[in-house]
C-alpha atoms as a PDB file:
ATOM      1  CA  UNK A   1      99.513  -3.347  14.708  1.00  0.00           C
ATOM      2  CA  UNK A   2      96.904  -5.698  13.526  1.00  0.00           C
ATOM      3  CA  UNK A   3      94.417  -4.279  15.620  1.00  0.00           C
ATOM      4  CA  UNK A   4      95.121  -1.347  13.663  1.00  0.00           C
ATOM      5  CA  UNK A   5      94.494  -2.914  10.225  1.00  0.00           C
ATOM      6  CA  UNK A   6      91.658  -4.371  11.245  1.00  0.00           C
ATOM      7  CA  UNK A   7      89.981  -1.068  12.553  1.00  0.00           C
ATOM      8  CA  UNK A   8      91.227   0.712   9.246  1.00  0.00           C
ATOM      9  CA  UNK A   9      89.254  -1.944   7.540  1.00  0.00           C
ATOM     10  CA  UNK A  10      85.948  -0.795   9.802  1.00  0.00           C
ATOM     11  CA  UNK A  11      86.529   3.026   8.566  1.00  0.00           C
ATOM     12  CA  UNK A  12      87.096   2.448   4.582  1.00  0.00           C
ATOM     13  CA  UNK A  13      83.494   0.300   4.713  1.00  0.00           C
ATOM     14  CA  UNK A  14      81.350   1.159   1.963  1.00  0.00           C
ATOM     15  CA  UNK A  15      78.700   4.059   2.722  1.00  0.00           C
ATOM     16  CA  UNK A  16      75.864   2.060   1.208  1.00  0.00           C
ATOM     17  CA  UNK A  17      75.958  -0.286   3.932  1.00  0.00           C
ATOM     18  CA  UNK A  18      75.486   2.250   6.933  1.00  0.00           C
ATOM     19  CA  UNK A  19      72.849   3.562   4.972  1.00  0.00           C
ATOM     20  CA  UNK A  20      69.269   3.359   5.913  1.00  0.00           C
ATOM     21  CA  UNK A  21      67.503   0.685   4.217  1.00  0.00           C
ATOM     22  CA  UNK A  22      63.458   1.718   3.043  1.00  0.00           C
ATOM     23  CA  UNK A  23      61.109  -0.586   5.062  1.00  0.00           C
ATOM     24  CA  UNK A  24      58.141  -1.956   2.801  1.00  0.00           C
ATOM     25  CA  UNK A  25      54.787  -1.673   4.982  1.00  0.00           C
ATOM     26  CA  UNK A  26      51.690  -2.948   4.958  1.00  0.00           C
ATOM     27  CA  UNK A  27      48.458  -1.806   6.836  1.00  0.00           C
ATOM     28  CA  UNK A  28      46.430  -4.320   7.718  1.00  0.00           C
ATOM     29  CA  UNK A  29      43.716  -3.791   4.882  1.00  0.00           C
ATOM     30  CA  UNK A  30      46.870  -4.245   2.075  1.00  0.00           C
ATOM     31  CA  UNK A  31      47.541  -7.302   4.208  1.00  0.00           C
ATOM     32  CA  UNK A  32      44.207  -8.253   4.218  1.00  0.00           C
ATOM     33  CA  UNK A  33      43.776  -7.844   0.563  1.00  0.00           C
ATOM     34  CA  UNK A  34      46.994  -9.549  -0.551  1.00  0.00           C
ATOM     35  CA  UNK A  35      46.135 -12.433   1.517  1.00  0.00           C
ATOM     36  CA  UNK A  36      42.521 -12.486   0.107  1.00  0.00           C
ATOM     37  CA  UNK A  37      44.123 -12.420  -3.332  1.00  0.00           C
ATOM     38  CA  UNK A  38      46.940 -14.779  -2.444  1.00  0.00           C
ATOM     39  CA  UNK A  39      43.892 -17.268  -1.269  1.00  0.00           C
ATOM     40  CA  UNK A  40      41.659 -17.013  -3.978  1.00  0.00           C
ATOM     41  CA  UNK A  41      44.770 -17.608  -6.421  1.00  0.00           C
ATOM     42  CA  UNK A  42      45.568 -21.108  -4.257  1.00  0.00           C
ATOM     43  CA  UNK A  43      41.690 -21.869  -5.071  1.00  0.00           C
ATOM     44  CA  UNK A  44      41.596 -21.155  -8.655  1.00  0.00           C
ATOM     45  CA  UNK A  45      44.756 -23.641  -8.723  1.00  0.00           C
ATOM     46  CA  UNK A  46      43.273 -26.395  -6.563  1.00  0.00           C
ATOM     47  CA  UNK A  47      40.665 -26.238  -8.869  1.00  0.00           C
ATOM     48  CA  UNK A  48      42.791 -26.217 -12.158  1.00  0.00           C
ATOM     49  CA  UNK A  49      44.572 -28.774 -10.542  1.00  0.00           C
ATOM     50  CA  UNK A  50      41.441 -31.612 -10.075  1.00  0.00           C
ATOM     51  CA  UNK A  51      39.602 -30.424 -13.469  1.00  0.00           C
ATOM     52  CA  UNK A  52      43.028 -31.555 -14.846  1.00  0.00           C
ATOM     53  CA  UNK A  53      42.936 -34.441 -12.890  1.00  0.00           C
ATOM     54  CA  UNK A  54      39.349 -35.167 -14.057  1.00  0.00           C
ATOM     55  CA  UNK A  55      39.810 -34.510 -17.660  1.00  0.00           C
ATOM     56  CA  UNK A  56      42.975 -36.873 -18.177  1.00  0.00           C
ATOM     57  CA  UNK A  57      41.098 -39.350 -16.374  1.00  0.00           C
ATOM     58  CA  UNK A  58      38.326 -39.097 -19.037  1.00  0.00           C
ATOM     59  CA  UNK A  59      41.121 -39.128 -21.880  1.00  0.00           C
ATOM     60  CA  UNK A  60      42.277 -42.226 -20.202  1.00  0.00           C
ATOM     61  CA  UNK A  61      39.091 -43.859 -20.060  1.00  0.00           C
ATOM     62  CA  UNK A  62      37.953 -43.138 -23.632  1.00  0.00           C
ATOM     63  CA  UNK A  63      41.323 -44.290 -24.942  1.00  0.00           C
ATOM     64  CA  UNK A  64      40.735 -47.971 -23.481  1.00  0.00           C
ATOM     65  CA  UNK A  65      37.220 -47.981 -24.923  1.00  0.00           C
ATOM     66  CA  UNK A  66      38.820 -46.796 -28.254  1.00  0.00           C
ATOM     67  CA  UNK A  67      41.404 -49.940 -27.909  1.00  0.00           C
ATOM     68  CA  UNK A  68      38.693 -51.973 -26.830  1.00  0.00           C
ATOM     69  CA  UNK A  69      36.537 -50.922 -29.942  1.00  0.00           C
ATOM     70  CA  UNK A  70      39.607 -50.696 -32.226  1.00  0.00           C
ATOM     71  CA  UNK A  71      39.313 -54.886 -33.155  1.00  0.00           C
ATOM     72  CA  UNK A  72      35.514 -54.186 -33.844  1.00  0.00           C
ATOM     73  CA  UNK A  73      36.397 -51.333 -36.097  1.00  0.00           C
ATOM     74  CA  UNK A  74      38.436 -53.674 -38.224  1.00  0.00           C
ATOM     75  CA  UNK A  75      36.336 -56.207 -38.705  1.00  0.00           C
ATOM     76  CA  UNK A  76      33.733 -54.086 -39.393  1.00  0.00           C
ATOM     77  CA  UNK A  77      35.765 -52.437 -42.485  1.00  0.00           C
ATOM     78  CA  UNK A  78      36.873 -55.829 -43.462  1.00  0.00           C
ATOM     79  CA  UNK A  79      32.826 -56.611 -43.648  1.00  0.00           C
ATOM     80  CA  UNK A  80      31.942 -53.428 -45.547  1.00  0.00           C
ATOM     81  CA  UNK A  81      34.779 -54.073 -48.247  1.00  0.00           C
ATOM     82  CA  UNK A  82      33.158 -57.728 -49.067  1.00  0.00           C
ATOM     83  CA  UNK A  83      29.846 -56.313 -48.987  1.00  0.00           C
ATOM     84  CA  UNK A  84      30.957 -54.010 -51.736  1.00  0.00           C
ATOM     85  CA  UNK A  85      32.668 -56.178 -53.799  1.00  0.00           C
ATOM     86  CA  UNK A  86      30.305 -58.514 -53.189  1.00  0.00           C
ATOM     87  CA  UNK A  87      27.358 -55.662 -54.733  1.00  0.00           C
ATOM     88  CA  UNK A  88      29.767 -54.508 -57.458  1.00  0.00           C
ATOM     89  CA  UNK A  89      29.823 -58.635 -58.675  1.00  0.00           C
ATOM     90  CA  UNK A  90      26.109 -59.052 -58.075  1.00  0.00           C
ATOM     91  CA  UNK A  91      25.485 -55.710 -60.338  1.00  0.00           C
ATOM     92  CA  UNK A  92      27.778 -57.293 -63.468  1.00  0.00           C
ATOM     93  CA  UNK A  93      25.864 -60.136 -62.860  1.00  0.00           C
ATOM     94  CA  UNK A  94      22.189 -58.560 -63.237  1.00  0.00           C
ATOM     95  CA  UNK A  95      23.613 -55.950 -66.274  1.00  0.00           C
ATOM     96  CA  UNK A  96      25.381 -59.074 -68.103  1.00  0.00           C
ATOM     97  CA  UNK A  97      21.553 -60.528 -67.740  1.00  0.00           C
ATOM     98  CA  UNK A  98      20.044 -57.535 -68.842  1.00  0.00           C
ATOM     99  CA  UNK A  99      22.019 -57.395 -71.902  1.00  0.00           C
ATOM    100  CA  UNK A 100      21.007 -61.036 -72.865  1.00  0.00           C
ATOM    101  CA  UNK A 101      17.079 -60.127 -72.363  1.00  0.00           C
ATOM    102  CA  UNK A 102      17.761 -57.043 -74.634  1.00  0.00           C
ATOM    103  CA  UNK A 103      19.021 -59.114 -77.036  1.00  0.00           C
ATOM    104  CA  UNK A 104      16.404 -61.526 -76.835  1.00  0.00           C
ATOM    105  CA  UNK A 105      13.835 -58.924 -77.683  1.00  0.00           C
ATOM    106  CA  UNK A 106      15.457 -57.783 -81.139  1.00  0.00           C
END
């Protein structure tokens, strides 16, 4: 009797399985072509890939110069602010001394 269930199991399959499936082909110029395409695509990436590579190599390097110029860059501001006050004293200086001679001519 449970060879008969099982058998009864066989006959109430699903049609869609016994159906025919549809079989993708390729001639051998698709095949060609996709593999041509599928090749030049790998390329394009290698190449992606090391100008990638390349490029965050340059980021890296011009970072460390930018660190390495960054103290520089500092004392170079500190400079320029001193020279500035330094001219903004020195041009009191030569209008206070103007404004004596001035008054040395009335």
């Amino acid at each position: 009797m449970s060879e008969l269930a099982g058998n009864t199991e066989l006959v109430n399959e699903p049609k869609e399985r016994t159906a025919p499936t549809q079989i993708l082909s390729l001639s051998a110029s698709d095949f060609s072509a996709l593999e041509e395409r599928i090749l030049r695509a790998v390329e394009v990436v290698r190449r992606e890939r090391q100008a990638r590579a390349a490029a965050e190599e340059r980021a890296a390097k011009a970072e460390g110069h930018l660190n390495e110029k960054l103290p520089q860059v500092e004392q170079l501001e500190k400079e320029l602010t001193a020279l500035r006050a330094e001219r903004d004293h020195v041009r009191e200086r030569v209008e206070r001394l103007l404004g004596q001679l001035d008054a040395l001519e009335l």
